[in-house]
Protein backbone atom coordinates (compact mmCIF):
# COMPACT_ATOMS: atom_id res chain seq x y z
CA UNK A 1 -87.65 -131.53 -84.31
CA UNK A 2 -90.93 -132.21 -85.81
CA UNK A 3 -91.22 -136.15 -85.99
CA UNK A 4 -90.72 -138.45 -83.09
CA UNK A 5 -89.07 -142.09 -84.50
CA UNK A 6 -92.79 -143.43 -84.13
CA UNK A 7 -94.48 -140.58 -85.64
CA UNK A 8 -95.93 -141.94 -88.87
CA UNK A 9 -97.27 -140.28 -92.06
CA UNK A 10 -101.53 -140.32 -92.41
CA UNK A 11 -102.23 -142.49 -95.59
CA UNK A 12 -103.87 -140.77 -98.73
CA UNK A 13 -107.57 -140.88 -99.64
CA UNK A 14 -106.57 -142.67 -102.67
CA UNK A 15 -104.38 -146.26 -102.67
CA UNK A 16 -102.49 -147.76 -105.13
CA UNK A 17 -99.34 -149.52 -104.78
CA UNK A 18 -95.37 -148.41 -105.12
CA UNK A 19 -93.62 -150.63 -107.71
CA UNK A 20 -90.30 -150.13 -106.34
CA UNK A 21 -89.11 -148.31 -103.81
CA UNK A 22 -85.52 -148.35 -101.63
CA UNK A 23 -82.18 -146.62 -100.78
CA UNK A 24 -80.21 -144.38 -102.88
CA UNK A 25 -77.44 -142.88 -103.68
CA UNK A 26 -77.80 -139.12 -105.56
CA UNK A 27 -74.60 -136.63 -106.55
CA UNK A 28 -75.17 -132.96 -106.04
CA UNK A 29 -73.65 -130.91 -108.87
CA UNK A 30 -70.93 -130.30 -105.82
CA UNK A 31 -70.00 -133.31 -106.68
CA UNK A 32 -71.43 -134.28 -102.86
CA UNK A 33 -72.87 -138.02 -103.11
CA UNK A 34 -75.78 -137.73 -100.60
CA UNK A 35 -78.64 -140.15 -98.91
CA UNK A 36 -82.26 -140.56 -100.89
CA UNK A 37 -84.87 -142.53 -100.46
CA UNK A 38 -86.97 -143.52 -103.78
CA UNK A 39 -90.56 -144.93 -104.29
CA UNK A 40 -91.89 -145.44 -107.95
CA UNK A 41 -95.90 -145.38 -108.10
CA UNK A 42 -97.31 -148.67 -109.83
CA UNK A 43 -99.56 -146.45 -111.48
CA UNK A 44 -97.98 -142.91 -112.41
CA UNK A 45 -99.75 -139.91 -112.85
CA UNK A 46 -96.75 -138.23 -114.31
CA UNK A 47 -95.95 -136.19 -111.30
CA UNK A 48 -93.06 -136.48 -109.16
CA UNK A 49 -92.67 -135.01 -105.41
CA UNK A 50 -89.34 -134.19 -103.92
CA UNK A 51 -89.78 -134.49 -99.71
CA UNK A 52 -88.19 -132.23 -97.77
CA UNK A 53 -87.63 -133.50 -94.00
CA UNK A 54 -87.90 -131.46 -91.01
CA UNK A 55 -84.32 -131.14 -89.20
CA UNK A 56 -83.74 -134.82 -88.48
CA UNK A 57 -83.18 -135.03 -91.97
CA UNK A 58 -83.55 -138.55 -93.77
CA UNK A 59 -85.20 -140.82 -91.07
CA UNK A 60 -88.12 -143.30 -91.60
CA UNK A 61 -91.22 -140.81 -91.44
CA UNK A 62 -90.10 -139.42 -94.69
CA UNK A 63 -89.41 -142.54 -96.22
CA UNK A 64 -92.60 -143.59 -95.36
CA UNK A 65 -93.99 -140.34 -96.95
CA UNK A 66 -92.26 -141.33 -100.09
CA UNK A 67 -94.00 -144.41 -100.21
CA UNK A 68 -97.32 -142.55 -99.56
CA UNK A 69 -97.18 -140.66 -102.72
CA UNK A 70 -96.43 -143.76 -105.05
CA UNK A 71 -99.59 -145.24 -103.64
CA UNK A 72 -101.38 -142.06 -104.89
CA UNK A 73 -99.64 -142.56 -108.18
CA UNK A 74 -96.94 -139.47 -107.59
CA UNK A 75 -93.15 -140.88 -107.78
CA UNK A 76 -91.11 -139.41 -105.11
CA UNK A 77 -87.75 -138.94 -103.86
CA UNK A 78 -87.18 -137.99 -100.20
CA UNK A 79 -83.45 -136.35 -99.34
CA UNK A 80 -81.17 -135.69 -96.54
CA UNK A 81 -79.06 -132.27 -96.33
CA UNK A 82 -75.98 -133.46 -94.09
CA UNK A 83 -73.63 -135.30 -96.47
CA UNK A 84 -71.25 -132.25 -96.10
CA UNK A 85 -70.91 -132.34 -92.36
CA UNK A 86 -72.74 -135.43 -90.86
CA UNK A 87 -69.73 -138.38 -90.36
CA UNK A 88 -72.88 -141.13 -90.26
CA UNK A 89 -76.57 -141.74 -92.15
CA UNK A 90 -77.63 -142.26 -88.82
CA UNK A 91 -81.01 -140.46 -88.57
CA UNK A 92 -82.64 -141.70 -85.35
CA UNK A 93 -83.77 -139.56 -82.22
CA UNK A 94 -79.84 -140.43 -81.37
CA UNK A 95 -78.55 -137.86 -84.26
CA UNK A 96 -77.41 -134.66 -82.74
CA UNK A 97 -78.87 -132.62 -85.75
CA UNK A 98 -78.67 -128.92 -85.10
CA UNK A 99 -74.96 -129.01 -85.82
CA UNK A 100 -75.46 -130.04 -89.30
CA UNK A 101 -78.99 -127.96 -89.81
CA UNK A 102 -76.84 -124.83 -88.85
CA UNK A 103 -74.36 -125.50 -90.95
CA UNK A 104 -76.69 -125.96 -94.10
CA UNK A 105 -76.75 -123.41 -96.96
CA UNK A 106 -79.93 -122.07 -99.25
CA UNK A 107 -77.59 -122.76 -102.51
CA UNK A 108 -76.38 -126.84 -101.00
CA UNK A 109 -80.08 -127.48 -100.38
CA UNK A 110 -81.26 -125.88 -103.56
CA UNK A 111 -78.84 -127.88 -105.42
CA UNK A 112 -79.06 -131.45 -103.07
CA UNK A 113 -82.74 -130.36 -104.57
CA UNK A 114 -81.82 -130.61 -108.26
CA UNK A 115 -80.06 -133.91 -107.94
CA UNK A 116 -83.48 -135.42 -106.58
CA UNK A 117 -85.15 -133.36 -109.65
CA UNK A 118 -83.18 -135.31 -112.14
CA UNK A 119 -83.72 -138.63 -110.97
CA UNK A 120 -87.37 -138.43 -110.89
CA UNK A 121 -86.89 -136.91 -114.60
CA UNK A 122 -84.52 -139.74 -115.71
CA UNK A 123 -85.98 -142.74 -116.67
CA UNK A 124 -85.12 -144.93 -113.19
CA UNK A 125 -87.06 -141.72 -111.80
CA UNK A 126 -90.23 -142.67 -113.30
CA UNK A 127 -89.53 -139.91 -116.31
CA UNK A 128 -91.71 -137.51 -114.79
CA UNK A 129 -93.02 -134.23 -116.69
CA UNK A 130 -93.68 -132.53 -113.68
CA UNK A 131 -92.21 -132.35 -110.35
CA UNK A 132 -93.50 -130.62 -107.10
CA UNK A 133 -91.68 -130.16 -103.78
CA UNK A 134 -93.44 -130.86 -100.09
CA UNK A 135 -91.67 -130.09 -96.76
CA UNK A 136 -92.06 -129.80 -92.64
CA UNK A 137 -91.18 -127.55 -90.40
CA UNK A 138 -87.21 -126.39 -91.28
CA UNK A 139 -88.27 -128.50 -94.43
CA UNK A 140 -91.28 -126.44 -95.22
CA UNK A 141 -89.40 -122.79 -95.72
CA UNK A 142 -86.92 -125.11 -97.95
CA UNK A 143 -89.87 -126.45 -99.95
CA UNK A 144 -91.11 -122.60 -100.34
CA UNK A 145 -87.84 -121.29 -101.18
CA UNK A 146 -87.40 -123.85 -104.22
CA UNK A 147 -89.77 -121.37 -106.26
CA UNK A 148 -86.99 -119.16 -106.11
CA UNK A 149 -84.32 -121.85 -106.40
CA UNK A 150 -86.03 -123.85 -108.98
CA UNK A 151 -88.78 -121.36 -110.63
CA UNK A 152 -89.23 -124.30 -113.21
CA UNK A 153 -90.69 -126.81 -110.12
CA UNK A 154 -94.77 -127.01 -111.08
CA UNK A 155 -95.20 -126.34 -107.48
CA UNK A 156 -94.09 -126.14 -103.45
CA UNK A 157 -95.77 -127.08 -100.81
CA UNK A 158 -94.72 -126.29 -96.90
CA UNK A 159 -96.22 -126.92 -94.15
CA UNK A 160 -95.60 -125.23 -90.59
CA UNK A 161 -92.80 -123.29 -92.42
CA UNK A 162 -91.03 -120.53 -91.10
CA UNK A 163 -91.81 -117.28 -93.45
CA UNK A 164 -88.80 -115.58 -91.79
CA UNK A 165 -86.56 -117.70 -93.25
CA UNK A 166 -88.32 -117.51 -97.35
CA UNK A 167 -89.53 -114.48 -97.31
CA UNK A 168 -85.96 -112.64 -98.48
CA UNK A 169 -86.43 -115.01 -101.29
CA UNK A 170 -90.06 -113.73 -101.99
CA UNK A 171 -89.10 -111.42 -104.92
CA UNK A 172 -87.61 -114.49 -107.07
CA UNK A 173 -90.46 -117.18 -106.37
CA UNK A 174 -92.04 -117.87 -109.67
CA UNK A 175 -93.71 -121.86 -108.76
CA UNK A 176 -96.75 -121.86 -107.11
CA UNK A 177 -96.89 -122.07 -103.82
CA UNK A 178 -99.15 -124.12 -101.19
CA UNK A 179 -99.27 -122.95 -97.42
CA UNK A 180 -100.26 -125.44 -94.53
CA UNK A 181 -100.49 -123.20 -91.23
CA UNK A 182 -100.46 -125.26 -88.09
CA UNK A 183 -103.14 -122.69 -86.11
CA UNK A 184 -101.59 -123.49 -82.95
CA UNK A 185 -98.15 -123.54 -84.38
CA UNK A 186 -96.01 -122.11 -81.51
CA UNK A 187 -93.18 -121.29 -83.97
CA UNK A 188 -95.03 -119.23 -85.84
CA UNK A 189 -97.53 -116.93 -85.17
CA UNK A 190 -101.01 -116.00 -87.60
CA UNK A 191 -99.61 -112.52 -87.72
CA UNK A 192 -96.54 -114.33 -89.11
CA UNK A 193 -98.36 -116.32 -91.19
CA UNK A 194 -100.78 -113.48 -92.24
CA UNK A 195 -97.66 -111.38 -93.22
CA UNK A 196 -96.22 -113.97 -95.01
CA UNK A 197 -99.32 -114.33 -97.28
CA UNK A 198 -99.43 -110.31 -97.65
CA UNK A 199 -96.17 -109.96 -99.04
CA UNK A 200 -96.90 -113.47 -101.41
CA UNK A 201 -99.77 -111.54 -102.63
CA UNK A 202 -97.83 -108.37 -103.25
CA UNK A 203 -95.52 -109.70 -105.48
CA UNK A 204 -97.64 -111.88 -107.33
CA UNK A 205 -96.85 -114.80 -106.32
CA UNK A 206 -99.34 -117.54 -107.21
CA UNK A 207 -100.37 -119.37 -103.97
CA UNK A 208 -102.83 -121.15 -101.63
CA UNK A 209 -102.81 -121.22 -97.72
CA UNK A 210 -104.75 -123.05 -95.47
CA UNK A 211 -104.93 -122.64 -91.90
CA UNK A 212 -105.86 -125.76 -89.88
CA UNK A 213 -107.16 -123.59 -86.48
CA UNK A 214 -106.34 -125.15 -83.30
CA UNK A 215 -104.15 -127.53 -84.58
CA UNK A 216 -100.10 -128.15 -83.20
CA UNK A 217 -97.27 -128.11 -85.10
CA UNK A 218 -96.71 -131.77 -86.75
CA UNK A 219 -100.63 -132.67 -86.57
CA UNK A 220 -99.34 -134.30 -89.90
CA UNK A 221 -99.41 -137.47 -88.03
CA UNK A 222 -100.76 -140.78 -88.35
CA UNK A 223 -100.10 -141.22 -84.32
CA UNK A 224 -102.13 -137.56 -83.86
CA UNK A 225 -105.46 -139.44 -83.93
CA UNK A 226 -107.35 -136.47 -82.94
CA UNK A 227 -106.44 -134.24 -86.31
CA UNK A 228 -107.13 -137.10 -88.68
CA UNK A 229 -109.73 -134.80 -90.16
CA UNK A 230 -107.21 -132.31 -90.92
CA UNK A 231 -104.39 -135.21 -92.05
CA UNK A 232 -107.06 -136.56 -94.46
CA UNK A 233 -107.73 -133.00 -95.77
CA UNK A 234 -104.13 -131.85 -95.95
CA UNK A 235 -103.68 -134.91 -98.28
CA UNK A 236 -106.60 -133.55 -100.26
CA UNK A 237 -105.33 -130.32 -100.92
CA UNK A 238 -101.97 -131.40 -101.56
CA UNK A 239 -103.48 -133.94 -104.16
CA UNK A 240 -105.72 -131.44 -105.47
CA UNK A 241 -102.94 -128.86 -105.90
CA UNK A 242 -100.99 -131.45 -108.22
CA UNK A 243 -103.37 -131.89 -110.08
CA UNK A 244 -103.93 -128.41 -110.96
CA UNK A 245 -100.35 -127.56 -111.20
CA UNK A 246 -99.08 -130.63 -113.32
C-alpha cells in the first residue's frame, strides 16, 4: 500500500475554502451503488478532479485530498473500487485489500469512473465543464488508463504508476497525460519509466513527466517532511496542468 492511516496529503500553494464536502453514495452504470467522498470548492474554477486511491481504496488520505482541491478552487470526488467484492466500507490499515484489488477490472473502474464524472457535471457536482483524473500508486496506472477509458477527460494525472499495467492501453489514450516518477520508486524502475514515456511519445500521446530524483514512492506526504519541496512542486504542476488543460 502506499498510505499509512496517518499519512496525510501536503496542502496546495493556494487556499481557499470547501463549501461542502461529505459522504456519498454514487451508482455505476452496473447498477453497483459504490462509496465517494465529495468536496465542493467555495470558489470554483470550473474544474473538477476525480481521485483515484492507491489499493486501500477509499480511506481518509484521499478524502483529505478531496478536500485539498476545493481549497484550490477544483471540485472533487474521491472513489472506492470494492463495492463488488468488499462485504464492509471499512478502509483502515485493518482491510485485507489485495483480495478485492485482484479482483478489480479495467472496464468496473473505468465505469465506477464515469459515475464520479457525472456528479461533478450535475449540478450537486459543482456543474463542472471540465474534469481531470489524479491517482497513486495502483491508482496512478488507473488515472493514466482513463485517457483510453474516458478520451473526453481534459486530463490524467498518475503518480508512481505502474506503465506495465497502461501501457496495452497506450494506442487508445487521447487525454493528456501528466507523469509523476518517484526517482527512487522501487516498483518501478527509470528504464520503466523512460520506456513508458517512449512509447507515449510514439503514439502521440500528449503528455508531461516529471521525475522527482531520489525521492521514495509516496513522498506525496504531508508526514514526509523531508520532500516538502517536491510535495509543494507536485501541487504546482498538477495546478498548472489544469489550468492549461481546462
Amino acid at each position: 500500500m502506499c498510505y499509512r492511516d496517518d499519512a496525510r496529503p501536503p496542502l496546495p500553494p493556494v487556499s481557499g475554502g470547501a463549501a461542502d464536502q461529505g459522504d456519498i453514495d454514487l451508482t455505476s452504470s452496473d447498477g453497483t451503488k459504490f462509496a465517494a467522498y465529495f468536496a465542493r470548492a467555495a470558489k470554483p474554477t470550473g474544474a473538477g478532479m476525480v481521485v483515484l486511491p492507491d489499493v486501500r481504496g477509499l480511506h481518509q488520505f484521499f478524502k483529505e485530498l478531496a478536500q485539498r482541491f476545493a481549497e484550490a478552487g477544483i471540485d472533487a470526488v474521491a472513489i472506492d473500487y470494492f463495492a463488488r467484492t468488499a462485504e464492509t466500507s471499512d478502509r483502515s490499515d485493518a482491510f485485507d485489500y489485495m483480495p478485492h484489488v485482484q479482483r478489480t477490472t479495467t472496464e468496473n473502474i473505468a465505469a465506477d469512473v464515469g459515475a464520479a464524472i457525472a456528479h461533478l457535471k450535475s449540478m450537486d457536482g459543482g456543474a463542472v465543464k471540465s474534469v481531470f483524473t489524479v491517482g497513486f500508486c495502483f491508482g496512478g496506472s488507473n488515472s493514466w488508463n482513463q485517457s483510453a477509458m474516458h478520451p473526453d477527460l481534459s486530463g490524467c494525472i498518475g503518480f508512481y504508476g505502474r506503465p506495465m499495467r497502461s501501457e496495452p492501453l497506450i494506442p487508445k489514450m487521447k487525454a493528456p497525460l501528466l507523469v509523476m516518477v518517484a526517482g527512487a520508486d522501487a516498483a518501478t524502475t527509470p528504464e520503466q519509466s523512460k520506456e513508458f514515456e517512449r512509447a507515449l511519445t510514439a503514439a502521440g500521446v500528449t503528455h508531461e513527466e516529471h521525475v522527482y530524483e531520489g525521492a521514495p514512492h509516496s513522498f506525496f506526504d504531508r508526514s514526509y517532511e523531508q520532500w516538502k519541496d517536491a510535495c509543494d512542486d507536485a501541487w504546482r504542476r498538477m495546478l498548472a496542468f489544469v489550468t492549461k488543460h481546462r
